[in-house]
C-alpha atoms as a PDB file:
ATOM      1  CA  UNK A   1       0.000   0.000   0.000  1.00  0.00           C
ATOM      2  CA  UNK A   2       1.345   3.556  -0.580  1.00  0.00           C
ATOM      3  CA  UNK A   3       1.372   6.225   2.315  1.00  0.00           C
ATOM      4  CA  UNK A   4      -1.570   7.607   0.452  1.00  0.00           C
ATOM      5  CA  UNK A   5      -3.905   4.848   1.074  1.00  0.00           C
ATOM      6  CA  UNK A   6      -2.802   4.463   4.347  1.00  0.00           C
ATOM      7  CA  UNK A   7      -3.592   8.587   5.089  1.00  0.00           C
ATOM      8  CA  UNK A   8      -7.338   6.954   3.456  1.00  0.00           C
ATOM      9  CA  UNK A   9      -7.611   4.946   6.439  1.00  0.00           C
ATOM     10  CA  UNK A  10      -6.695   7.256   8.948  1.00  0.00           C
ATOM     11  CA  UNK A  11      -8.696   9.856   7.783  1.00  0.00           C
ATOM     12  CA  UNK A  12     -11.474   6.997   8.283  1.00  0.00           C
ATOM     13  CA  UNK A  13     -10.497   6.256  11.788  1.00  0.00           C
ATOM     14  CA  UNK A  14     -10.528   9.439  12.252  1.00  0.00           C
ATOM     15  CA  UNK A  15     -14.169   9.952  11.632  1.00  0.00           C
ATOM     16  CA  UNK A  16     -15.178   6.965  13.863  1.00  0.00           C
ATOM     17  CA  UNK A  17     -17.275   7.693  16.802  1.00  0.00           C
ATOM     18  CA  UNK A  18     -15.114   7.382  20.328  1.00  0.00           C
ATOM     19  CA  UNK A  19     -18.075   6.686  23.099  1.00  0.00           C
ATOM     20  CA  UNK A  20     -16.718   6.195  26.607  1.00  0.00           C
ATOM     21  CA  UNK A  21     -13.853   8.019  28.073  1.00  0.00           C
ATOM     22  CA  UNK A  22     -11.187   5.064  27.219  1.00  0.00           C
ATOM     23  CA  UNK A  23     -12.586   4.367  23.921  1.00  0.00           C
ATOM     24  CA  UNK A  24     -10.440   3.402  21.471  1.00  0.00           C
ATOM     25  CA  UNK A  25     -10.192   2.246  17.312  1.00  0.00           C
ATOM     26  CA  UNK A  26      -7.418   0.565  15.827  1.00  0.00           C
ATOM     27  CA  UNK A  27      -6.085  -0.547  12.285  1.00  0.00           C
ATOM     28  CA  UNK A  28      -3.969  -2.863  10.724  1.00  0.00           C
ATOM     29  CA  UNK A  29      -2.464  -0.895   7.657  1.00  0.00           C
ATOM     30  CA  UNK A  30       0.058  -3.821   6.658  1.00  0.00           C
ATOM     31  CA  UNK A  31       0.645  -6.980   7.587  1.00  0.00           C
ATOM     32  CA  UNK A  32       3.075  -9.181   6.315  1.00  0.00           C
ATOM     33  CA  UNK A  33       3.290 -12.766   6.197  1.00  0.00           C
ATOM     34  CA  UNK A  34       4.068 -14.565   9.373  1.00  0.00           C
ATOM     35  CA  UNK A  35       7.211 -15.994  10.373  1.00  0.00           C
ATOM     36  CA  UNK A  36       6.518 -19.273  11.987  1.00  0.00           C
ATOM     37  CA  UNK A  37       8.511 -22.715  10.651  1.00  0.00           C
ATOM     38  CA  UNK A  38       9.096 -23.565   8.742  1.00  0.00           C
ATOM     39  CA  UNK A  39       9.176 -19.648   7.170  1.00  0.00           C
ATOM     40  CA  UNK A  40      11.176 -18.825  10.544  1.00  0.00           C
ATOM     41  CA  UNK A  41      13.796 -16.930   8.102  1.00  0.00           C
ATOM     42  CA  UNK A  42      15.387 -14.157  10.622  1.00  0.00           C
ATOM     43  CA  UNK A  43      17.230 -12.027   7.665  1.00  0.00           C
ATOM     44  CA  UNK A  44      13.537 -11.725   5.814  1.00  0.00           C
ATOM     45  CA  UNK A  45      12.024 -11.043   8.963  1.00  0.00           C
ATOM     46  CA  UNK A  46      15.037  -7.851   9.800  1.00  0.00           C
ATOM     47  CA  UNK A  47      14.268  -6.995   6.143  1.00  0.00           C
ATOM     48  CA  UNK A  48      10.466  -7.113   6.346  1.00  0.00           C
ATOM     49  CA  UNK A  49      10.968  -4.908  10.186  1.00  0.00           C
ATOM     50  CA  UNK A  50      13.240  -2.245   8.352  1.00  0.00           C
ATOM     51  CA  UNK A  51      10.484  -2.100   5.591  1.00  0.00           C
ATOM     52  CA  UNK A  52       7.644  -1.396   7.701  1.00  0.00           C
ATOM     53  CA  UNK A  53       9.944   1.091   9.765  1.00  0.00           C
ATOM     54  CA  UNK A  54      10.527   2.807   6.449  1.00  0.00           C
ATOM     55  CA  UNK A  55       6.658   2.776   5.991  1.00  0.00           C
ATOM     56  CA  UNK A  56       6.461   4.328   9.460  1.00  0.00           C
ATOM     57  CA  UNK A  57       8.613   7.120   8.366  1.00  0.00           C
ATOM     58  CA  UNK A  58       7.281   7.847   5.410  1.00  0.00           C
ATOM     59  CA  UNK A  59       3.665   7.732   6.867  1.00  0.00           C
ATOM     60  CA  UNK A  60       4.937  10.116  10.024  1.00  0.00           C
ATOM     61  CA  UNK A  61       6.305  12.548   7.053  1.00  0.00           C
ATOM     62  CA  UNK A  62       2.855  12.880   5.733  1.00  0.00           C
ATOM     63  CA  UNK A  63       1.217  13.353   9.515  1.00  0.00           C
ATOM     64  CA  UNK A  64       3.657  15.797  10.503  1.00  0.00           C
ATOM     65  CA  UNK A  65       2.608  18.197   7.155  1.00  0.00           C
ATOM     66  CA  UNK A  66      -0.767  17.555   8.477  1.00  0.00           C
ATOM     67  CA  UNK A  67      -0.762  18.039  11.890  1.00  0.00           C
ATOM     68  CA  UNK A  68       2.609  19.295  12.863  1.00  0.00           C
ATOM     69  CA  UNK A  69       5.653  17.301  14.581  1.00  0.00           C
ATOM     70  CA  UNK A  70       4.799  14.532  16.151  1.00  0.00           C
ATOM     71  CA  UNK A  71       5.918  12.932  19.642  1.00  0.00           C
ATOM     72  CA  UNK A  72       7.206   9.957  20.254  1.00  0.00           C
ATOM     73  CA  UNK A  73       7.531   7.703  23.163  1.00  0.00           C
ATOM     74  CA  UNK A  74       8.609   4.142  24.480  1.00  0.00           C
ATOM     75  CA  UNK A  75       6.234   1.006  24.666  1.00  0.00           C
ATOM     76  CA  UNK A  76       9.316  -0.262  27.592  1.00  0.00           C
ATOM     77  CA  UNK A  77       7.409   0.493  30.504  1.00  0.00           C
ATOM     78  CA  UNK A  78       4.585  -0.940  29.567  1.00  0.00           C
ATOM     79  CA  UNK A  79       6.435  -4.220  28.614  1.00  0.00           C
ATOM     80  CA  UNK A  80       6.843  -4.958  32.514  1.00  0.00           C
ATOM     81  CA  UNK A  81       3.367  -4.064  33.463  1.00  0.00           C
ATOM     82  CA  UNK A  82       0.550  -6.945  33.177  1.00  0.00           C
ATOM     83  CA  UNK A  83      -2.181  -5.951  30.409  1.00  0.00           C
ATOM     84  CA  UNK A  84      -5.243  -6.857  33.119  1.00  0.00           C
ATOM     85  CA  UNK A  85      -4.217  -4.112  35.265  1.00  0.00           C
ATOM     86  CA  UNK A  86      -6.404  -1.739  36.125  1.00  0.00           C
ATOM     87  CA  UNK A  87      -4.279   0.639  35.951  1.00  0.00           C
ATOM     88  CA  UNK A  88      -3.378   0.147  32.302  1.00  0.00           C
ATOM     89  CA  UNK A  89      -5.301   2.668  30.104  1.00  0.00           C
ATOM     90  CA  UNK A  90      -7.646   0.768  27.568  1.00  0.00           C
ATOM     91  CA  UNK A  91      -5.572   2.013  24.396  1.00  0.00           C
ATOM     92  CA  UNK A  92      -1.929   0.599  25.845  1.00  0.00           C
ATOM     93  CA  UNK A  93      -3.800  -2.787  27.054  1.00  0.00           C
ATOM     94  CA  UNK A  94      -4.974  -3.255  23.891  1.00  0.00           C
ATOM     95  CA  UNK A  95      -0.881  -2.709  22.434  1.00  0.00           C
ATOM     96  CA  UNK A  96       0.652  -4.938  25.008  1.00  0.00           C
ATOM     97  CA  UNK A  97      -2.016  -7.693  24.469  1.00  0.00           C
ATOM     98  CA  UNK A  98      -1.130  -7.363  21.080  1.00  0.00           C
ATOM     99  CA  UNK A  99       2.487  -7.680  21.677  1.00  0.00           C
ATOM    100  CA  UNK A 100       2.691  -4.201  19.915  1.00  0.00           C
ATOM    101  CA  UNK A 101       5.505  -2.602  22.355  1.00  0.00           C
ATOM    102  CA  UNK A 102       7.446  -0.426  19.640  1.00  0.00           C
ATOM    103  CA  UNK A 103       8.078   2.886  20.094  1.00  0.00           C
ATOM    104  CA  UNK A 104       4.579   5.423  19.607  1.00  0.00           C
ATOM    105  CA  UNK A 105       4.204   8.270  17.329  1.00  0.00           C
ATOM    106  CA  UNK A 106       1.494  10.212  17.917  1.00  0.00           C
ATOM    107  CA  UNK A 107      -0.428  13.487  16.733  1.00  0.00           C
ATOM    108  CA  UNK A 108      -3.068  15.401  18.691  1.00  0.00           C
ATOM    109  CA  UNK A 109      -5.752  15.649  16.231  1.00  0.00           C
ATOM    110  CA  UNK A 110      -8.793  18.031  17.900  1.00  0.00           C
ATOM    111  CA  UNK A 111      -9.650  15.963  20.824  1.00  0.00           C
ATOM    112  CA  UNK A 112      -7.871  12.903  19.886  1.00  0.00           C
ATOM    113  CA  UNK A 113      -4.637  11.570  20.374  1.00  0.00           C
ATOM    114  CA  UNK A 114      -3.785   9.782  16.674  1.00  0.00           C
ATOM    115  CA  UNK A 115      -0.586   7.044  17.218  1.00  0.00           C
ATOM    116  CA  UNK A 116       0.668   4.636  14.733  1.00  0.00           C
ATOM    117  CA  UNK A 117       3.731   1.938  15.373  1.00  0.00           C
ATOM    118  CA  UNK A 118       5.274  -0.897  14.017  1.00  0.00           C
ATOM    119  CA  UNK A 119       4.210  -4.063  15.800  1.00  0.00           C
ATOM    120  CA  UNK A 120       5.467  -7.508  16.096  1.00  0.00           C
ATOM    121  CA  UNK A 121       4.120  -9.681  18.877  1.00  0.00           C
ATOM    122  CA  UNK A 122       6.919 -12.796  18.460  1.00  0.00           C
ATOM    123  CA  UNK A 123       9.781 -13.948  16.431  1.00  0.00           C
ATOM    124  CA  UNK A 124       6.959 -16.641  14.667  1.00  0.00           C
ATOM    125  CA  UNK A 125       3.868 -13.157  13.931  1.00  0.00           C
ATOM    126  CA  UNK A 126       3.578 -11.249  11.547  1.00  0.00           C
ATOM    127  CA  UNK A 127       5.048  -7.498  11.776  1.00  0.00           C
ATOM    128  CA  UNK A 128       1.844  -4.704  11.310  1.00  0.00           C
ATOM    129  CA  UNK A 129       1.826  -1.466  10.991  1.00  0.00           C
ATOM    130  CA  UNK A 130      -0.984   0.232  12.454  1.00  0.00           C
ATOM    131  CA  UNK A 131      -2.895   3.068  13.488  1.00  0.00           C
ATOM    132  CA  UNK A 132      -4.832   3.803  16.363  1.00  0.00           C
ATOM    133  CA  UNK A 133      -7.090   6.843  17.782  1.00  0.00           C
ATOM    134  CA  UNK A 134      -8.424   7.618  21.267  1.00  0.00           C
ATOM    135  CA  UNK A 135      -9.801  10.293  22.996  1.00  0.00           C
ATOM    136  CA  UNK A 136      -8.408   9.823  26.610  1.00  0.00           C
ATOM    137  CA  UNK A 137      -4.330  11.101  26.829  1.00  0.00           C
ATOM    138  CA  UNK A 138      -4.172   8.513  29.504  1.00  0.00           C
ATOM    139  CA  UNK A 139      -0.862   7.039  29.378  1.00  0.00           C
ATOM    140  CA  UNK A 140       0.745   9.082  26.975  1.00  0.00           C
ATOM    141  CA  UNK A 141       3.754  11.280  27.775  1.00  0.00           C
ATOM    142  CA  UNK A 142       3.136  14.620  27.562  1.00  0.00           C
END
């Protein structure tokens, strides 16, 4: 897909309702293929990760003209915490239970916080890039 379809889907996300105060939409933009044997190739996967980090880049390029710079910050801390913690915001549980723990860029859009990643759960998943939108700035750095 090209950064302008992806923008497509955003922009759709974007005009989803949010109802509730942790409510939360995400979207797979890419997926590739998953890595499990016998497919368990480690240089395609480090190719297919840079890839979808160039994808991220490009993608973040096209946000920024939109909505200015974006921030960034680390999925770490939330790699130690369990997901059925309460006090987990909705959004992040939904990342860790994905196994999405890459670093967040993110764009305050009106009332919205707008954050896409690169995610890959195990060595065996697939990597995704994705987008997500929520209305609560719980658990982001500010």
């Amino acid at each position: 897909m090209s950064v302008k379809q992806y923008l497509a889907q955003i922009d759709e996300l974007l005009a989803r309702p949010l109802t509730g105060s942790g409510a939360y939409h995400l979207v797979t933009l890419r997926e590739s293929r998953d890595f499990s044997p016998p497919n368990d190739d480690w240089d395609e996967l480090m190719r297919t990760s840079e890839e979808f980090e160039g994808e991220l880049r490009d993608l973040a390029a096209a946000l920024d003209a939109r909505w200015g710079p974006h921030a960034s910050m680390s999925m770490e801390d939330y790699s130690y915490m369990d997901p059925d913690d309460d006090e987990v915001p909705p959004f992040f549980r939904e990342l860790c239970e994905s196994g999405y723990f890459g670093d967040l860029l993110y764009w305050r859009v009106g009332d919205r916080l707008l954050a896409a990643s690169v995610g890959h759960e195990d060595k065996e998943e697939p990597v995704v890039l994705f987008a997500g939108v929520t209305g609560s700035a719980q658990g982001f750095t500010t």
